[in-house]
N, C-alpha and C. Protein backbone atom coordinates (compact mmCIF):
# COMPACT_ATOMS: atom_id res chain seq x y z
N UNK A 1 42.66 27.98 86.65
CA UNK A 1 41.65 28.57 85.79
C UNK A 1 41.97 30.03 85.50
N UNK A 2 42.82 30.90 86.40
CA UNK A 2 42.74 32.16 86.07
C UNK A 2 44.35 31.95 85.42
N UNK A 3 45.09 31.39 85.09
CA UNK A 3 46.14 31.64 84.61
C UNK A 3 45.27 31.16 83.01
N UNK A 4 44.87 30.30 82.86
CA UNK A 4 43.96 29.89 81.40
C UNK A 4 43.64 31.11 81.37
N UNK A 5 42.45 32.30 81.67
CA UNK A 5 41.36 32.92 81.30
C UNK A 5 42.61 34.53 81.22
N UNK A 6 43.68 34.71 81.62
CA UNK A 6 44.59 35.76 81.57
C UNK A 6 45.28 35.42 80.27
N UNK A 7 45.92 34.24 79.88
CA UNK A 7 47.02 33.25 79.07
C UNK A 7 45.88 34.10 77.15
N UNK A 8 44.13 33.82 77.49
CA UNK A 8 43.07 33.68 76.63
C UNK A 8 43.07 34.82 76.29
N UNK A 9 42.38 36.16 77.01
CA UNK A 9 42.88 36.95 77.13
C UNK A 9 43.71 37.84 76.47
N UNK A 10 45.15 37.59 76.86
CA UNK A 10 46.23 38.28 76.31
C UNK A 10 46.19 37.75 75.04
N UNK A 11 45.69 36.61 74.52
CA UNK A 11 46.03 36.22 73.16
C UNK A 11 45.27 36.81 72.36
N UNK A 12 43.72 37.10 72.44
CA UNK A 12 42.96 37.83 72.28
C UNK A 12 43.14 39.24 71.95
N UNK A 13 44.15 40.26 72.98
CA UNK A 13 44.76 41.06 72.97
C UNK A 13 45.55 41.43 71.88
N UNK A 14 46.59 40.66 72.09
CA UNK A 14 47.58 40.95 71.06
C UNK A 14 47.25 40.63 69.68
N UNK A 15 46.47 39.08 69.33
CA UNK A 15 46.14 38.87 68.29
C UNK A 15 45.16 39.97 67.98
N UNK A 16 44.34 41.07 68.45
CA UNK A 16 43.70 41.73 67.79
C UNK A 16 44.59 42.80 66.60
N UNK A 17 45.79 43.29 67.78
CA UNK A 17 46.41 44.31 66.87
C UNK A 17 47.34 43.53 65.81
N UNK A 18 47.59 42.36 65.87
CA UNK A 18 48.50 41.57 65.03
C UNK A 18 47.53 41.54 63.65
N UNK A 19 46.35 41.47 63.90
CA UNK A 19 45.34 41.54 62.64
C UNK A 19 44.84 42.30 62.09
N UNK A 20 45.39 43.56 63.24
CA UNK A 20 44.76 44.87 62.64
C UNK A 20 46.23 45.57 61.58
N UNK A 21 47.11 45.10 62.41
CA UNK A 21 48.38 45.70 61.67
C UNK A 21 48.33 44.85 60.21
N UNK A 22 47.89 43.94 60.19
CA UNK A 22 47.91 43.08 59.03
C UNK A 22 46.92 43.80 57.96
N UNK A 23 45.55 44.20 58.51
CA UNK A 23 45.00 45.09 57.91
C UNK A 23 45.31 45.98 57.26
N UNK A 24 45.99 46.54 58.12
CA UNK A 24 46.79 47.81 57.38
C UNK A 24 47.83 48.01 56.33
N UNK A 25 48.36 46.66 56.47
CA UNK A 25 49.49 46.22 55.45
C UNK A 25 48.66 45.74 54.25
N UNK A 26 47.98 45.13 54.30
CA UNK A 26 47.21 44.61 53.18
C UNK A 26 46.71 45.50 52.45
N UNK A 27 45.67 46.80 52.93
CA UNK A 27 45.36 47.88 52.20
C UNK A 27 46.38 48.74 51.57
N UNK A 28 47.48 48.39 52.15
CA UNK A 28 48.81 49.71 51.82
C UNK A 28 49.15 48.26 50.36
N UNK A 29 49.31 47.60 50.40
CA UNK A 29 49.88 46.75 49.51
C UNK A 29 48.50 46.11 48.16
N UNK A 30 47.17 46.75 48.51
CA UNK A 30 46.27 46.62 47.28
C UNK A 30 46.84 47.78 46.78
N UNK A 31 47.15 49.09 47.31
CA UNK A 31 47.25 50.44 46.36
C UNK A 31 47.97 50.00 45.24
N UNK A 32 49.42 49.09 45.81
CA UNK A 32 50.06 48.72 44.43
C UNK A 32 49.88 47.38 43.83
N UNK A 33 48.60 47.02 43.91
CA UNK A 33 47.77 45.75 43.62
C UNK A 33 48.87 44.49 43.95
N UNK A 34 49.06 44.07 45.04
CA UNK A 34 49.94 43.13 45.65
C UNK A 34 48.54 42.98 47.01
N UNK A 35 48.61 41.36 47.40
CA UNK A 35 47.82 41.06 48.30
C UNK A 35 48.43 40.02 49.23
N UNK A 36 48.23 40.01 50.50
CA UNK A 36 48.91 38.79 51.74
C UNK A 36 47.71 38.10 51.61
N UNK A 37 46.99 38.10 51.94
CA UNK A 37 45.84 37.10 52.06
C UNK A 37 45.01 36.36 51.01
N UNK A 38 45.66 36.92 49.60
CA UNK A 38 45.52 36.41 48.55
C UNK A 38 43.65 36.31 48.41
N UNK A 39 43.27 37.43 48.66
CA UNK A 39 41.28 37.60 48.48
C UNK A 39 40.58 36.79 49.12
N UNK A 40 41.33 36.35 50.46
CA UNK A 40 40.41 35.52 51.38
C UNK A 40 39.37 36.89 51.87
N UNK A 41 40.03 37.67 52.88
CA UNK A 41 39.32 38.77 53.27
C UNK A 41 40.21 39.48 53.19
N UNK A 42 39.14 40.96 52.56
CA UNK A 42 39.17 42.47 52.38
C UNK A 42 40.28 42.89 54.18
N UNK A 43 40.75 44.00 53.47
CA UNK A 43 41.37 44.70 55.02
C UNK A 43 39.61 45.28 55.52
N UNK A 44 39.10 45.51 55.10
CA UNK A 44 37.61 45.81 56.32
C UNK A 44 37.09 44.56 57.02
N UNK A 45 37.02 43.66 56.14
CA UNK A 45 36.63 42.36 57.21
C UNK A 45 37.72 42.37 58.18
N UNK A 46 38.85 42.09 57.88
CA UNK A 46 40.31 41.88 58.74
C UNK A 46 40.27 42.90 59.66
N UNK A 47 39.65 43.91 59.71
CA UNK A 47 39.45 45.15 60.56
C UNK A 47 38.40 44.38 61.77
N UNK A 48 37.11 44.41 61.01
CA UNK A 48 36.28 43.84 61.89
C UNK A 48 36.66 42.65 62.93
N UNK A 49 37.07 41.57 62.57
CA UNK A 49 37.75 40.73 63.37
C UNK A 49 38.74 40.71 64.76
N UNK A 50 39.35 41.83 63.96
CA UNK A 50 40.29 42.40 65.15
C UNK A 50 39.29 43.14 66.19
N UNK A 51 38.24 44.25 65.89
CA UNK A 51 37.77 44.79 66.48
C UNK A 51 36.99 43.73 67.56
N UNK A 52 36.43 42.37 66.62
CA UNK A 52 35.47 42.08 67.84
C UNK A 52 36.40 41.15 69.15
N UNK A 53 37.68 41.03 68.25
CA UNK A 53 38.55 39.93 69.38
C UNK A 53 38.79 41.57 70.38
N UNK A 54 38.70 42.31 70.25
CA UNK A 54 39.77 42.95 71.01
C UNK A 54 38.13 43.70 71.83
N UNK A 55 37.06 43.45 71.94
CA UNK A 55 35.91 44.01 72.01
C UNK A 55 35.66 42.22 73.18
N UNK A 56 36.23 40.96 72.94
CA UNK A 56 36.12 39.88 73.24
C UNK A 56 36.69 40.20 74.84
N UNK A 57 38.03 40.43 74.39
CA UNK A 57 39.18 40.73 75.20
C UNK A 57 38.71 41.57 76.47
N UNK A 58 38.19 43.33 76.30
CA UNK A 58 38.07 44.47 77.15
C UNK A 58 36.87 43.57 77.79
N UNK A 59 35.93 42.43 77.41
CA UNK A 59 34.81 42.18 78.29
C UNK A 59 35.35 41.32 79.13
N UNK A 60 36.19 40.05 78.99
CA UNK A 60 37.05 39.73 79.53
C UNK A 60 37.57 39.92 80.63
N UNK A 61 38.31 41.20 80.67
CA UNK A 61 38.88 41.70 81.68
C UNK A 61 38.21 42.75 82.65
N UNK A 62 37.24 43.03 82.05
CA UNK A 62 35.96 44.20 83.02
C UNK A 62 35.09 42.77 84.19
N UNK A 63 35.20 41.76 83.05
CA UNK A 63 34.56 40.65 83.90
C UNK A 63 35.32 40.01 84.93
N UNK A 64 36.38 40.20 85.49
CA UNK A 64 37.43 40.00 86.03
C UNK A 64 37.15 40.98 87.19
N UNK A 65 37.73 41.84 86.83
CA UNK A 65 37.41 43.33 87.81
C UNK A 65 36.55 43.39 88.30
N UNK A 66 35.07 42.57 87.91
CA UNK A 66 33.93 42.80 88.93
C UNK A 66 34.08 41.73 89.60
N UNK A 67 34.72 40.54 89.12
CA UNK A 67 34.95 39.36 90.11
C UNK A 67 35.53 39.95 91.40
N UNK A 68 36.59 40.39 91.02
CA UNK A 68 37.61 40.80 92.02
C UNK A 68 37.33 42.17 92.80
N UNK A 69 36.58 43.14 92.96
CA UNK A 69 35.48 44.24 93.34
C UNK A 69 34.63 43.55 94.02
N UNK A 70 34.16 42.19 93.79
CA UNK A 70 32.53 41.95 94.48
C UNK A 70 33.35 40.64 95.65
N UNK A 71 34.62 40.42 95.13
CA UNK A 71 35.46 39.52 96.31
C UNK A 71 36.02 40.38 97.43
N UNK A 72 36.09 41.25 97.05
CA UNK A 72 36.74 42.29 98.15
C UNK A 72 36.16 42.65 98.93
N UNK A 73 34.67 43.49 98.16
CA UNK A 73 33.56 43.47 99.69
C UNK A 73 33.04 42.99 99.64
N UNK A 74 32.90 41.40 99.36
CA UNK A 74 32.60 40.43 100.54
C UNK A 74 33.20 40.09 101.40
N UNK A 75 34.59 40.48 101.43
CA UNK A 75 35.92 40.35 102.52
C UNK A 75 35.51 41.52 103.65
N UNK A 76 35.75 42.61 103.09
CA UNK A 76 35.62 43.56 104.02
C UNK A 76 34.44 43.71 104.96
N UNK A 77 34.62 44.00 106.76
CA UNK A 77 33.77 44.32 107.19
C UNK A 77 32.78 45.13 107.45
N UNK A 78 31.52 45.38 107.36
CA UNK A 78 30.64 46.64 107.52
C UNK A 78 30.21 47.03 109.04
């Protein structure tokens, strides 16, 4: 399960900036009215998307860290 939820994760990760860089290409390529996505979505939607995968992602891994924080001292003795 934690190799799934790391594997999820990282895809999450990377696909955010893969969509954000795409963003960016897309707006650089309306200036000279040329489009990749052919008017599915604006580079601001394509922005947003990325933001919430990568907003998906940082909760993800904070949720992890408290797993692994609240496993520890329950290990440790008082």
């Amino acid at each position: 399960m934690r190799t799934l939820e790391t594997i999820v994760r990282r895809a999450f990760f990377f696909g955010s900036f893969i969509v954000a860089g795409l963003a960016a290409l897309e707006k650089i390529l309306n200036v000279f009215r040329y489009t990749i996505v052919k008017g599915f979505y604006t580079p601001e939607r394509l922005l947003d998307i990325a933001a919430i995968g990568l907003l998906f992602a940082i909760v993800m891994q904070l949720h992890q860290i408290r797993l692994s924080l609240s496993s520890k001292s329950a290990e440790s003795p008082k």
